[in-house]
N, C-alpha and C. Protein backbone atom coordinates (compact mmCIF):
# COMPACT_ATOMS: atom_id res chain seq x y z
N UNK A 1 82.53 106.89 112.25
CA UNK A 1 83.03 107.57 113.43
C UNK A 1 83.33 109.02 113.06
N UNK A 2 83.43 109.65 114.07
CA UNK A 2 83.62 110.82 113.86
C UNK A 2 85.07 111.66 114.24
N UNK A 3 85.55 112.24 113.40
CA UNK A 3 87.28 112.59 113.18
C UNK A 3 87.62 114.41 113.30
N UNK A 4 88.11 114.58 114.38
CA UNK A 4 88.52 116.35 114.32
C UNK A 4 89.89 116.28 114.19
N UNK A 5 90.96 117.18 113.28
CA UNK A 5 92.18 117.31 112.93
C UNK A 5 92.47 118.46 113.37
N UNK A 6 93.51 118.89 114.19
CA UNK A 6 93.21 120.04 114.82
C UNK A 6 94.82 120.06 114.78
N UNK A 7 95.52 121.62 114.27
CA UNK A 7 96.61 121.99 114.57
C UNK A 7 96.54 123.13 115.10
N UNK A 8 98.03 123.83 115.92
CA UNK A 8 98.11 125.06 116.70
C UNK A 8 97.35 126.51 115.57
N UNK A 9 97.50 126.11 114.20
CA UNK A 9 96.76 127.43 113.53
C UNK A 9 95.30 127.17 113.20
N UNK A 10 94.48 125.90 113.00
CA UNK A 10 93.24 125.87 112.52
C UNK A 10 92.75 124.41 112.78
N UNK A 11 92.17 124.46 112.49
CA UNK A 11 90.78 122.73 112.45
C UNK A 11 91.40 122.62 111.35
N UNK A 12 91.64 121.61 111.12
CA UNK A 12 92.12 121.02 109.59
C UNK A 12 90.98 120.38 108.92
N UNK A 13 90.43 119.45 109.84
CA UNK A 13 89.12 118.62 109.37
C UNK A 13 88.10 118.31 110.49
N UNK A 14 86.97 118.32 109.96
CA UNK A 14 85.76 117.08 110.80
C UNK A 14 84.57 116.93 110.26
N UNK A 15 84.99 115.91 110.14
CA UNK A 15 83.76 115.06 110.15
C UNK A 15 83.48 113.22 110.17
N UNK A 16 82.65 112.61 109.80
CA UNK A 16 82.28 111.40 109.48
C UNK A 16 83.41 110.60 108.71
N UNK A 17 84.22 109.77 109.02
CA UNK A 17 85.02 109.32 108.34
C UNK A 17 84.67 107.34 108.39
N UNK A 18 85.31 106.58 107.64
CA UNK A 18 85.21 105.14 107.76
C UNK A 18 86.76 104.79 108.99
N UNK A 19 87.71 104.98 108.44
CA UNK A 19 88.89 104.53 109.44
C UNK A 19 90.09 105.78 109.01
N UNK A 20 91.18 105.27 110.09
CA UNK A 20 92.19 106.68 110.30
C UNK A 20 92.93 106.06 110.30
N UNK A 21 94.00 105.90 109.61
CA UNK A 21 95.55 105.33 110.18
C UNK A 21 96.61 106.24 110.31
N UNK A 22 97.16 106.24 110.99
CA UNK A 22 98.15 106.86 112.47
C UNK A 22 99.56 106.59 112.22
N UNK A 23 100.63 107.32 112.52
CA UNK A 23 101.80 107.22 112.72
C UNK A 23 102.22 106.59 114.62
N UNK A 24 101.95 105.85 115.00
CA UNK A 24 102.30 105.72 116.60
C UNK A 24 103.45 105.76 116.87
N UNK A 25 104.21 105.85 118.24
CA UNK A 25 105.74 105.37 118.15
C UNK A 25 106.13 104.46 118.06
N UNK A 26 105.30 103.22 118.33
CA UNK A 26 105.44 101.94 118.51
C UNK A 26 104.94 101.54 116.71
N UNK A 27 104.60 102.20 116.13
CA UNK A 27 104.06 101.58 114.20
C UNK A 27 102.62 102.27 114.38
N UNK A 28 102.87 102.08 113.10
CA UNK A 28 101.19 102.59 112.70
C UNK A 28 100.16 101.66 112.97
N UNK A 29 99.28 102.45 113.28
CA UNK A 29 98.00 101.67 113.67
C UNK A 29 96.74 102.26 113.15
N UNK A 30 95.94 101.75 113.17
CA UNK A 30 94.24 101.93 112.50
C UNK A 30 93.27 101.95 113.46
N UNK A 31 92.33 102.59 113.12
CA UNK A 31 90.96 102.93 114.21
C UNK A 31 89.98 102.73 113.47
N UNK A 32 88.86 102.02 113.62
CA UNK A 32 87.70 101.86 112.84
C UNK A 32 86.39 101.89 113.93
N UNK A 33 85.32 102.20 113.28
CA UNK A 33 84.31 102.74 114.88
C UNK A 33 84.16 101.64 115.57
N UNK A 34 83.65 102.09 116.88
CA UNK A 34 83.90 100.97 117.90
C UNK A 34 84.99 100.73 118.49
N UNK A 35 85.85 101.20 117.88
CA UNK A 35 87.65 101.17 118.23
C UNK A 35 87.01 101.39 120.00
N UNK A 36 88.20 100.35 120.76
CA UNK A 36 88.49 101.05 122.14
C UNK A 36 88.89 102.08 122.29
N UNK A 37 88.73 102.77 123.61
CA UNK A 37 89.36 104.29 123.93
C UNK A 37 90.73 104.07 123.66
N UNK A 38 91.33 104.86 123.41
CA UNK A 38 92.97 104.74 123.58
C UNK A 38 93.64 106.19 123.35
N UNK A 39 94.79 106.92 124.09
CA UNK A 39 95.72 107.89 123.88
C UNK A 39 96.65 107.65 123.63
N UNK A 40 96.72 107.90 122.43
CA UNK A 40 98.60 107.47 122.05
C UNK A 40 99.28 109.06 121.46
N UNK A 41 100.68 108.70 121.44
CA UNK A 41 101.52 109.81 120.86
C UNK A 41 102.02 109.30 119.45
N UNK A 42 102.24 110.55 118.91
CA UNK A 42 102.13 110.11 117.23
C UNK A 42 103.31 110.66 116.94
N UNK A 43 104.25 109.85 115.79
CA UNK A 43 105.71 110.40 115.21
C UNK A 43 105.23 111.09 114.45
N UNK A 44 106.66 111.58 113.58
CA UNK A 44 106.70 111.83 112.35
C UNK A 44 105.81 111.04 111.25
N UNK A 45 104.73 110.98 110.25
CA UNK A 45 104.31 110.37 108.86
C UNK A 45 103.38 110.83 108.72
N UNK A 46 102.17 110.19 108.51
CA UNK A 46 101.32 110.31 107.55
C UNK A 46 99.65 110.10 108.22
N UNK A 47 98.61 110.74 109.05
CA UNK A 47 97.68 110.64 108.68
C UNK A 47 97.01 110.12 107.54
N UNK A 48 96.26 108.87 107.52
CA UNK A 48 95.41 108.54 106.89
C UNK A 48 94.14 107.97 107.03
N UNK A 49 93.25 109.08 106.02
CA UNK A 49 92.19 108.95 106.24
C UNK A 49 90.81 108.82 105.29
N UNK A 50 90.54 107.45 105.65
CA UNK A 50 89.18 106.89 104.42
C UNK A 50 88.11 106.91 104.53
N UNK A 51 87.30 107.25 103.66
CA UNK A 51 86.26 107.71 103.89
C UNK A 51 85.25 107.93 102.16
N UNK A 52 83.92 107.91 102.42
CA UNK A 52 83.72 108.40 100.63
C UNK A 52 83.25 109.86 100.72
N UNK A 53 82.50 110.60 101.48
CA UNK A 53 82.27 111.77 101.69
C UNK A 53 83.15 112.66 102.61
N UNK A 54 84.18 112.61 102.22
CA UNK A 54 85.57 113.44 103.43
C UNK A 54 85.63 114.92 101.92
N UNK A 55 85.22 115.65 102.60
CA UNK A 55 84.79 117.68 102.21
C UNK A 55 86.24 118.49 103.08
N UNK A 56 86.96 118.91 102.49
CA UNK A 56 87.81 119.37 103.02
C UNK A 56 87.65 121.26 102.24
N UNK A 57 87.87 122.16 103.35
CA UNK A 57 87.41 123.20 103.58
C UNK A 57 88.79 123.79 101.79
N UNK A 58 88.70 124.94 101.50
CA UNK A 58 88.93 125.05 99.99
C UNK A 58 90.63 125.49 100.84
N UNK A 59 90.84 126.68 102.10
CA UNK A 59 91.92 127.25 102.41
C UNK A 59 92.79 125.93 102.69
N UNK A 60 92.57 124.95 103.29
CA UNK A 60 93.30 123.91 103.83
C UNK A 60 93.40 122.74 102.69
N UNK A 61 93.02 122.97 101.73
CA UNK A 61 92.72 121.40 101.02
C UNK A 61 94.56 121.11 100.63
N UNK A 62 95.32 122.11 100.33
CA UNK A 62 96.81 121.83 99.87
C UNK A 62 97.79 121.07 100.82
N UNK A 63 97.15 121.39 102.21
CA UNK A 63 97.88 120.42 102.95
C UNK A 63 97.76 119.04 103.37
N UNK A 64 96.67 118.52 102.44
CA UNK A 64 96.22 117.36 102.87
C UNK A 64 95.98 116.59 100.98
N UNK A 65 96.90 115.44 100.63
CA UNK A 65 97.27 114.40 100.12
C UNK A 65 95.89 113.81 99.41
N UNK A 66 95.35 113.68 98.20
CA UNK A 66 94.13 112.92 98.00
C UNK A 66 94.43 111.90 96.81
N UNK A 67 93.59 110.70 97.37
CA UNK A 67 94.24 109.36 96.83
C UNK A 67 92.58 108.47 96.62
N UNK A 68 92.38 108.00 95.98
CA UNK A 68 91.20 107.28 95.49
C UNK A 68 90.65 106.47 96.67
N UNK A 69 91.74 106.01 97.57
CA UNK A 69 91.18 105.80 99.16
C UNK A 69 90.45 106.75 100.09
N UNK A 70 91.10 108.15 100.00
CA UNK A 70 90.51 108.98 101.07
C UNK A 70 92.18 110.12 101.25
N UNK A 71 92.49 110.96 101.88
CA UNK A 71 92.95 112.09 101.86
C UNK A 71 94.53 111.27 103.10
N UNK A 72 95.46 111.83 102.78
CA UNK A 72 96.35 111.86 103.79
C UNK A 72 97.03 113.38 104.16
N UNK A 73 97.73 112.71 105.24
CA UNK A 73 97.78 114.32 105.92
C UNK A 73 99.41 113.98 106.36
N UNK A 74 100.49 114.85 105.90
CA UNK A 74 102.16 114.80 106.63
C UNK A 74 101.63 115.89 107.79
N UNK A 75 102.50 114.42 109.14
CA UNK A 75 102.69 115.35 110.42
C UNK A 75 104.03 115.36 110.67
N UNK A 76 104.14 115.82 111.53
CA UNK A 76 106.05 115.86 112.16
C UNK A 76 105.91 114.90 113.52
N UNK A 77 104.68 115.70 114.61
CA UNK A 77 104.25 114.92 115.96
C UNK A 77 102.65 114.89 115.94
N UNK A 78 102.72 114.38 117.13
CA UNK A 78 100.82 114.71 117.76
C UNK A 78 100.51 113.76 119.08
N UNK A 79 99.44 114.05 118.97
CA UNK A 79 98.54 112.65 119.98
C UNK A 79 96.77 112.93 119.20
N UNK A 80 96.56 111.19 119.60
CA UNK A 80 95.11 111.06 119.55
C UNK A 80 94.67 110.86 120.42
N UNK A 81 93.47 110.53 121.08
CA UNK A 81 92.54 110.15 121.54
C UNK A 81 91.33 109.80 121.06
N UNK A 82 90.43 108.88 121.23
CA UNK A 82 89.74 108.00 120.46
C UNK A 82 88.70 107.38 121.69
N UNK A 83 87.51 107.95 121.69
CA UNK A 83 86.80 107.42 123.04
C UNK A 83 85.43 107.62 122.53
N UNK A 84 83.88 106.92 122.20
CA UNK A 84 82.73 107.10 121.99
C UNK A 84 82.76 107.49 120.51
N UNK A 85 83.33 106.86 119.79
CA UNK A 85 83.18 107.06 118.37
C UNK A 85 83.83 108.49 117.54
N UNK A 86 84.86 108.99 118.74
CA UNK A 86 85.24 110.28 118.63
C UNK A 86 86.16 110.24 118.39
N UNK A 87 86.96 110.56 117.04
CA UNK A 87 88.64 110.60 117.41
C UNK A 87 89.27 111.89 117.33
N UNK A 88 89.72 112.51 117.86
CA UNK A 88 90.44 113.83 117.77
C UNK A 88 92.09 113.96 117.71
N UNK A 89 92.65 114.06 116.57
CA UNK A 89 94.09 114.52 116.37
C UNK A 89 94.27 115.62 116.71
N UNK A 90 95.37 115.70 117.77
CA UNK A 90 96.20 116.98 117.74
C UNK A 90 97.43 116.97 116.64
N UNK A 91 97.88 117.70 115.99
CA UNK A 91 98.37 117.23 115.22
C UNK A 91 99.68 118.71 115.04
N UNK A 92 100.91 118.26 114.91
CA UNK A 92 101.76 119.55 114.71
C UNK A 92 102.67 119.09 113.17
């Protein structure tokens, strides 16, 4: 599926990822392709995101966590949306 990370100063990320797990308000949750559409609002934690080819741009790479799984990302808030294999974080 395909993953855009997007905060008020830059694109953080996109591209091709395997799955995303989410901070929701209700708990964290996971998206894997095919996932149903869904908009949710996101707390405070942790973006995570797996993948074997995840390229993160050289200015942004310090804000984003890398772990033999795939990269995580600290948020404060956000929302996703997740519709046609698309997931897009807003992310603050």
């Amino acid at each position: 599926m395909y993953l855009e990370i997007v905060s008020p100063e830059a694109t953080l990320f996109s591209g091709e990822v395997d799955s995303v797990t989410v901070p929701g308000v209700n708990g964290e949750f996971e998206m894997l392709k095919d996932h149903a559409p869904i908009v949710s609002i996101l707390k405070e934690g942790h973006v995570k995101v797996a993948g074997n080819s995840i390229q993160l741009e050289e200015e942004i790479e310090e804000k984003f966590t890398k772990s033999d799984k795939g990269v995580w990302l600290a948020i404060n808030s956000g929302t996703i949306e997740m519709k046609d294999n698309k997931l897009i974080v807003l992310a603050d």
